[in-house]
Structures are given as structure tokens and as C-alpha cells.
N, C-alpha and C. Protein backbone atom coordinates (compact mmCIF):
# COMPACT_ATOMS: atom_id res chain seq x y z
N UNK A 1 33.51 -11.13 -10.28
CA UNK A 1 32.87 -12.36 -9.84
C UNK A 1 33.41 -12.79 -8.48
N UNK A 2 34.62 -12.79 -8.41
CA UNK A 2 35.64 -12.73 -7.27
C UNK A 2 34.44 -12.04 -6.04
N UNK A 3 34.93 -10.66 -6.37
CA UNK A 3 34.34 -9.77 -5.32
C UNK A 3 32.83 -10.13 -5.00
N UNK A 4 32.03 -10.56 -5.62
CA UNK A 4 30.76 -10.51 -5.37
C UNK A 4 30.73 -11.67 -4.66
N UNK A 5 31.36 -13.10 -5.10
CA UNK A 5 31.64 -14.22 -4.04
C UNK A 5 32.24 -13.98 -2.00
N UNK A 6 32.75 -13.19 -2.14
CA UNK A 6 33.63 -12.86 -1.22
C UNK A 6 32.53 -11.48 -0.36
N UNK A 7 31.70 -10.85 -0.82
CA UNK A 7 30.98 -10.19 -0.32
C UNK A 7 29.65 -10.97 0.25
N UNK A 8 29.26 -12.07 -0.35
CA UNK A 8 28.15 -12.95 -0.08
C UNK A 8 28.80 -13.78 1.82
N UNK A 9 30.09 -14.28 1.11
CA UNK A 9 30.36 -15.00 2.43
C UNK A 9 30.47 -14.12 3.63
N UNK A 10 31.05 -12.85 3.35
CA UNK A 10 30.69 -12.05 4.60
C UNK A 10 29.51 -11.02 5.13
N UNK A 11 28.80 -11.16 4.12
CA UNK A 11 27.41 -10.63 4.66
C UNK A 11 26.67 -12.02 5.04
N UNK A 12 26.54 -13.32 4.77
CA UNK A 12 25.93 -14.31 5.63
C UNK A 12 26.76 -14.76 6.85
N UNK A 13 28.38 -14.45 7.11
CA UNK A 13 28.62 -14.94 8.62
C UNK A 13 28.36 -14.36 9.37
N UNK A 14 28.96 -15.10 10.88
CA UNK A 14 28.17 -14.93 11.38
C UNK A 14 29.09 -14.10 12.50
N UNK A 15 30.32 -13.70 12.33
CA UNK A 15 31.41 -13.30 13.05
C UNK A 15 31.60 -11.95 12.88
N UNK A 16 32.01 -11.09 13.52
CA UNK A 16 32.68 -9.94 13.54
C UNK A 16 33.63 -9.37 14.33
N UNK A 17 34.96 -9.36 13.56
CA UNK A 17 36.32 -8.90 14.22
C UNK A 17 36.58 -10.39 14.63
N UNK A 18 36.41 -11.02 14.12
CA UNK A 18 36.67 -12.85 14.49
C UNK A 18 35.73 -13.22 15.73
N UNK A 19 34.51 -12.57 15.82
CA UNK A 19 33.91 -12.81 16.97
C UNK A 19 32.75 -13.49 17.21
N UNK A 20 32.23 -14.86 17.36
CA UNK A 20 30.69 -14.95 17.18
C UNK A 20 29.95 -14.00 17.40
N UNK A 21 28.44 -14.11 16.66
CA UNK A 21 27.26 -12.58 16.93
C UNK A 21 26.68 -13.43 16.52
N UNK A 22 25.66 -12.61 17.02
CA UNK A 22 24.12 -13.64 16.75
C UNK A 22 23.03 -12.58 15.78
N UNK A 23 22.94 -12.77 14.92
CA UNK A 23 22.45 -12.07 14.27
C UNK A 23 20.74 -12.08 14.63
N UNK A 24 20.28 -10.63 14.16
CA UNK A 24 18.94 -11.17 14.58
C UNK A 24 18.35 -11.93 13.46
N UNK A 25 17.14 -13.17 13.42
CA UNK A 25 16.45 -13.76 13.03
C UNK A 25 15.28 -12.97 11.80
N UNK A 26 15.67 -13.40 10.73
CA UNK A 26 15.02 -12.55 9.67
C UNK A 26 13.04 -12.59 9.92
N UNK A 27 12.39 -12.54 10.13
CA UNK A 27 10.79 -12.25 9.99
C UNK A 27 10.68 -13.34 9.22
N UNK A 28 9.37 -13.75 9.01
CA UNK A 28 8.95 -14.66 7.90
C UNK A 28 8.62 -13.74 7.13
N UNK A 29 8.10 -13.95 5.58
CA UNK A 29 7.31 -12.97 5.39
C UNK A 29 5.55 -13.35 5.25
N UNK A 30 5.14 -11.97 5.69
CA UNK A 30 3.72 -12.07 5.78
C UNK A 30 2.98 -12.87 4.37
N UNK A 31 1.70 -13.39 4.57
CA UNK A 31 0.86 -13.70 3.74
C UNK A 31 0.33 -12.61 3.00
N UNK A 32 0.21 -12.38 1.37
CA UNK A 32 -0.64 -11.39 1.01
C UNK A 32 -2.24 -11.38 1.84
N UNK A 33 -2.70 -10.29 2.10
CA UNK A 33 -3.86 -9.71 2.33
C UNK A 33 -4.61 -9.86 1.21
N UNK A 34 -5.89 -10.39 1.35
CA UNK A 34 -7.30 -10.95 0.24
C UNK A 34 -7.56 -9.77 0.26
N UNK A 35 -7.85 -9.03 -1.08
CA UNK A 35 -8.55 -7.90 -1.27
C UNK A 35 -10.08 -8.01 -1.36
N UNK A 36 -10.70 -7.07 -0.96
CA UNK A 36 -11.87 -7.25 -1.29
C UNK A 36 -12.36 -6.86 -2.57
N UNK A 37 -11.87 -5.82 -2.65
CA UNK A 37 -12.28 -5.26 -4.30
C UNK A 37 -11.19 -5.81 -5.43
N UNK A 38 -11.39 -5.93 -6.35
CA UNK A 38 -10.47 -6.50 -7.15
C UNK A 38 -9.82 -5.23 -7.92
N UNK A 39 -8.49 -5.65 -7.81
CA UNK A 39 -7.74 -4.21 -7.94
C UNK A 39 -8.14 -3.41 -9.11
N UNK A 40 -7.95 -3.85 -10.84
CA UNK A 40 -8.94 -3.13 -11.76
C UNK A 40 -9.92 -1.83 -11.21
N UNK A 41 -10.85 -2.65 -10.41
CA UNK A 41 -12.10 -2.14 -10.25
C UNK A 41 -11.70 -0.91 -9.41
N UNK A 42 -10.99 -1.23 -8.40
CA UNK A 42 -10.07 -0.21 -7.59
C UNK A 42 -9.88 1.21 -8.59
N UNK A 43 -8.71 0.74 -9.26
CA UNK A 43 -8.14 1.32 -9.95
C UNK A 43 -9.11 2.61 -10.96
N UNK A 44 -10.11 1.93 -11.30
CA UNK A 44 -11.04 2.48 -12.12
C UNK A 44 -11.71 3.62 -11.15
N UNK A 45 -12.31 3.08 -10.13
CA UNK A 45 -13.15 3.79 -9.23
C UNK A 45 -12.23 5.59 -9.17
N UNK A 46 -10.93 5.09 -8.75
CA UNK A 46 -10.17 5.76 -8.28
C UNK A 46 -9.97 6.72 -9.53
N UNK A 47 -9.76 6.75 -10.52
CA UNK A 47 -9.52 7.39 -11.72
C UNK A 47 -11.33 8.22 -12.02
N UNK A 48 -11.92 7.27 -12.28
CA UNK A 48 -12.89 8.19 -12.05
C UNK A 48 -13.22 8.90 -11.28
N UNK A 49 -13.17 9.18 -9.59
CA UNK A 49 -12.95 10.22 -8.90
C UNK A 49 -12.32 11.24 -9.15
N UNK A 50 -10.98 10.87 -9.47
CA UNK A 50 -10.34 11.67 -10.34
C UNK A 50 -10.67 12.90 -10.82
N UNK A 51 -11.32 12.20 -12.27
CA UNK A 51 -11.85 13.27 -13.11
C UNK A 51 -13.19 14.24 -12.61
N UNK A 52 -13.56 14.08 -11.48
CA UNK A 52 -14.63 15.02 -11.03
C UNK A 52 -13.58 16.20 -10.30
N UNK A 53 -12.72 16.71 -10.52
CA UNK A 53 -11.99 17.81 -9.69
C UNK A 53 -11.06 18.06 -11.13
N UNK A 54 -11.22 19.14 -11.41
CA UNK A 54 -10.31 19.89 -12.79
C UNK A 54 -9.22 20.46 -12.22
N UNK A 55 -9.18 21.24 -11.25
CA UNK A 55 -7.56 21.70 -10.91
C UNK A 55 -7.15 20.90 -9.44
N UNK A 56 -6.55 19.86 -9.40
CA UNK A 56 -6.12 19.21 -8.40
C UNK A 56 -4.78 19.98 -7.89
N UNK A 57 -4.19 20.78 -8.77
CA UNK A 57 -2.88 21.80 -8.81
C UNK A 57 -3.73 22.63 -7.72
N UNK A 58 -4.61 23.16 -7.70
CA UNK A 58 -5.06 24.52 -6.97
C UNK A 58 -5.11 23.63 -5.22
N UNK A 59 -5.26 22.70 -5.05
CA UNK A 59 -5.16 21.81 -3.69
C UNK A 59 -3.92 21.49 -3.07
N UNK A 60 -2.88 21.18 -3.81
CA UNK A 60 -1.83 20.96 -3.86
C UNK A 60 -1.23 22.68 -3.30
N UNK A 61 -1.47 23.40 -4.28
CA UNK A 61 -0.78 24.77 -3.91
C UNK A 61 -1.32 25.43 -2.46
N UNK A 62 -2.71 24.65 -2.20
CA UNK A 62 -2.92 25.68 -1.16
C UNK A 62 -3.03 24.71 0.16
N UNK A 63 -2.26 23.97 0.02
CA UNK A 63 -1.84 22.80 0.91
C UNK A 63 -3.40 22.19 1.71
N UNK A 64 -3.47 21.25 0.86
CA UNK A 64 -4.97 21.09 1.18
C UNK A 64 -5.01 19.43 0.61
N UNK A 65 -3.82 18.81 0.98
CA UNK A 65 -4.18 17.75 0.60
C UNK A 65 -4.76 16.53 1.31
N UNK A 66 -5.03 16.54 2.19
CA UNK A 66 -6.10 15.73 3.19
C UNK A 66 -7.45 16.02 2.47
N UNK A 67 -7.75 17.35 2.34
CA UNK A 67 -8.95 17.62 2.00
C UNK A 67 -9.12 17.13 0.77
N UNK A 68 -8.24 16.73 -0.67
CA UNK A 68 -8.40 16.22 -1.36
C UNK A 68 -8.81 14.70 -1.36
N UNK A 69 -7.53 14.18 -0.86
CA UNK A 69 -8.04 12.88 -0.03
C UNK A 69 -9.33 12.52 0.42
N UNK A 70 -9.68 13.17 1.72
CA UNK A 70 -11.29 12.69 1.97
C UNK A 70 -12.19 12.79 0.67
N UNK A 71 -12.49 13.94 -0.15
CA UNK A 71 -13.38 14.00 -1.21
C UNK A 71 -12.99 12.78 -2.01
N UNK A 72 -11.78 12.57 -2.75
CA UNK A 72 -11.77 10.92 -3.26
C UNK A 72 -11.52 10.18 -2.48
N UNK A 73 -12.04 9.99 -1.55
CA UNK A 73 -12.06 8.56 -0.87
C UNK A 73 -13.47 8.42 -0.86
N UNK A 74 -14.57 9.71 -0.77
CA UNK A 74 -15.85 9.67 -0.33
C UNK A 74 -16.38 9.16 -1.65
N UNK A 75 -16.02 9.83 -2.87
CA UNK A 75 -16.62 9.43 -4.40
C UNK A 75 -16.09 7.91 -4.90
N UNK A 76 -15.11 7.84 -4.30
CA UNK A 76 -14.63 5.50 -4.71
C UNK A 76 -15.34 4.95 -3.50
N UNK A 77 -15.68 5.45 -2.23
CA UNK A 77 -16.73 4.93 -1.64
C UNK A 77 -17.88 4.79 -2.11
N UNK A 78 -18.63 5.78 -3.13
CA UNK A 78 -19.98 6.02 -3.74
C UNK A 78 -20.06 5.16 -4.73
N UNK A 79 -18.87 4.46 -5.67
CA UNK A 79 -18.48 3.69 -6.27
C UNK A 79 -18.52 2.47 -6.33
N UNK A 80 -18.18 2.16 -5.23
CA UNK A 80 -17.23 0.79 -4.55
C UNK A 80 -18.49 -0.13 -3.84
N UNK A 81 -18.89 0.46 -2.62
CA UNK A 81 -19.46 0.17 -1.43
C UNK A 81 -20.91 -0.88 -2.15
N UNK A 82 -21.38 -0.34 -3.49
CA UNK A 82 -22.53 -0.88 -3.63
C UNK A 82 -22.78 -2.06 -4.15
N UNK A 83 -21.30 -2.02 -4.52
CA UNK A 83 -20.95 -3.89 -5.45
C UNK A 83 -20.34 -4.51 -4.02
N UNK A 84 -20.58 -4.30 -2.84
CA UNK A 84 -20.04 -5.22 -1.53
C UNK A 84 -20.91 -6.08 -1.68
N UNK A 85 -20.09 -7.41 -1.74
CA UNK A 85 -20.71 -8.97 -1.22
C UNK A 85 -21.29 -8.63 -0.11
N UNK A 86 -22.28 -9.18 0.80
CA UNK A 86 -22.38 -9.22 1.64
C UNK A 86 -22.49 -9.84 2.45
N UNK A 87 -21.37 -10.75 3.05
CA UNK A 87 -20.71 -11.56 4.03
C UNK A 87 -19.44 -10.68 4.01
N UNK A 88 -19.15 -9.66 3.41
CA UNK A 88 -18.18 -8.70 3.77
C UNK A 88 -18.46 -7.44 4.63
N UNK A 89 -17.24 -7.71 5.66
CA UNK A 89 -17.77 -6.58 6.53
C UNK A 89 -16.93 -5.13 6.13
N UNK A 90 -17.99 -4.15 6.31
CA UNK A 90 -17.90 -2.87 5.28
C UNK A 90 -16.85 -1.89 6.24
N UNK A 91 -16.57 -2.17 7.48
CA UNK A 91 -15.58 -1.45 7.85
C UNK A 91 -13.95 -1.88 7.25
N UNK A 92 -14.54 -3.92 7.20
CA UNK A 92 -12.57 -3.98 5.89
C UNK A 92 -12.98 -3.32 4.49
N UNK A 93 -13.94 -3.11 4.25
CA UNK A 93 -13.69 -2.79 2.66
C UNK A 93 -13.47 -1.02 2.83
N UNK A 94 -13.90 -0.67 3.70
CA UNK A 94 -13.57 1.17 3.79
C UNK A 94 -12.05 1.10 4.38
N UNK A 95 -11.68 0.50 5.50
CA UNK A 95 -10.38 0.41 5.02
C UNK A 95 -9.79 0.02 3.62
N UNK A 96 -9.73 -0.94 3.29
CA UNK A 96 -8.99 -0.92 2.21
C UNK A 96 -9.15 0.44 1.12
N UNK A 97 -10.12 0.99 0.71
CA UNK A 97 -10.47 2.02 0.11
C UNK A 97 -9.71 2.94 0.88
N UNK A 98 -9.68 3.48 1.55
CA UNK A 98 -9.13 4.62 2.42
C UNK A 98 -6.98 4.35 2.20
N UNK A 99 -6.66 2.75 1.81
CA UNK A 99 -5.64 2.69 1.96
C UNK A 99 -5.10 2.83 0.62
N UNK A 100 -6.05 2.72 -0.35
CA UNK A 100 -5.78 2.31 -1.73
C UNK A 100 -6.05 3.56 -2.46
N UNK A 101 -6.84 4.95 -1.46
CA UNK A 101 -6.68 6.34 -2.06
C UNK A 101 -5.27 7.15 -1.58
């Protein structure tokens, strides 16, 4: 308990070798990002892509995984894209898809 007290006070000062430092200024942290798709649905899309490719091992072995990638990103696009609100603009929702494969 000791030690863990005594480790707190010197990882928040502000001195080293008895010296003022100015530490740098921590970031705020960011706001979550509004998804467009609601993750579930995500999730689902993505799993069902999935299951349209039986040996995902044979991609993997023959180093081909971009090329896996684009094909499920293109089938949760075929998925996804058609339940877009539309006051949503479809280049954020293909990002997000593209980030979330």
C-alpha cells in the first residue's frame, strides 16, 4: 500500500533529479463518433459475409488478405448500404464499413 502511495506521488510530480519539468499536457479525450449503422446490425452483416467463403484458411495461406478484405467489405456493403437513412451521406457510412471490416 506503502509502495503504490509513493509511486502515485512520483509519477504525478512534476520534478526530476529535484528539477522543475513541464510535463506535456495530457489531450482531452475525444468525443465518441455517432455510428451510422448500429453495431448489432454491423456485426451481423459482417458474420454473414462471412459465411459465403468456406476456406478463409486457403487466403490466409496464400497471403491474400486484402483480397479477402475487399470481397467482405463488398458483401456488408450489399447488406448495409440499403437500410441508409437518407440524410446520410454514403461516403461516411462506406467508411465506417470499410473500418468495421
Amino acid at each position: 500500500m506503502e509502495a503504490a502511495k509513493i509511486l502515485m506521488e512520483v509519477s504525478e510530480s512534476n520534478k526530476l533529479m529535484g528539477e522543475v519539468i513541464n510535463k506535456p499536457k495530457k489531450q482531452k479525450a475525444k468525443e465518441p463518433t455517432k455510428l451510422i449503422f448500429d453495431t448489432v446490425q454491423m456485426k451481423g452483416a459482417i458474420e454473414s459475409a462471412l459465411t459465403k467463403y468456406d476456406s478463409l484458411e486457403s487466403f490466409f495461406v496464400q497471403n491474400r488478405m486484402k483480397e479477402i478484405c475487399n470481397l467482405l467489405i463488398e458483401e456488408v456493403k450489399e447488406d448495409l448500404m440499403p437500410t441508409l437513412a437518407e440524410d446520410v451521406i454514403k461516403q461516411d457510412a462506406i467508411r465506417e464499413i470499410n473500418n468495421s471490416v
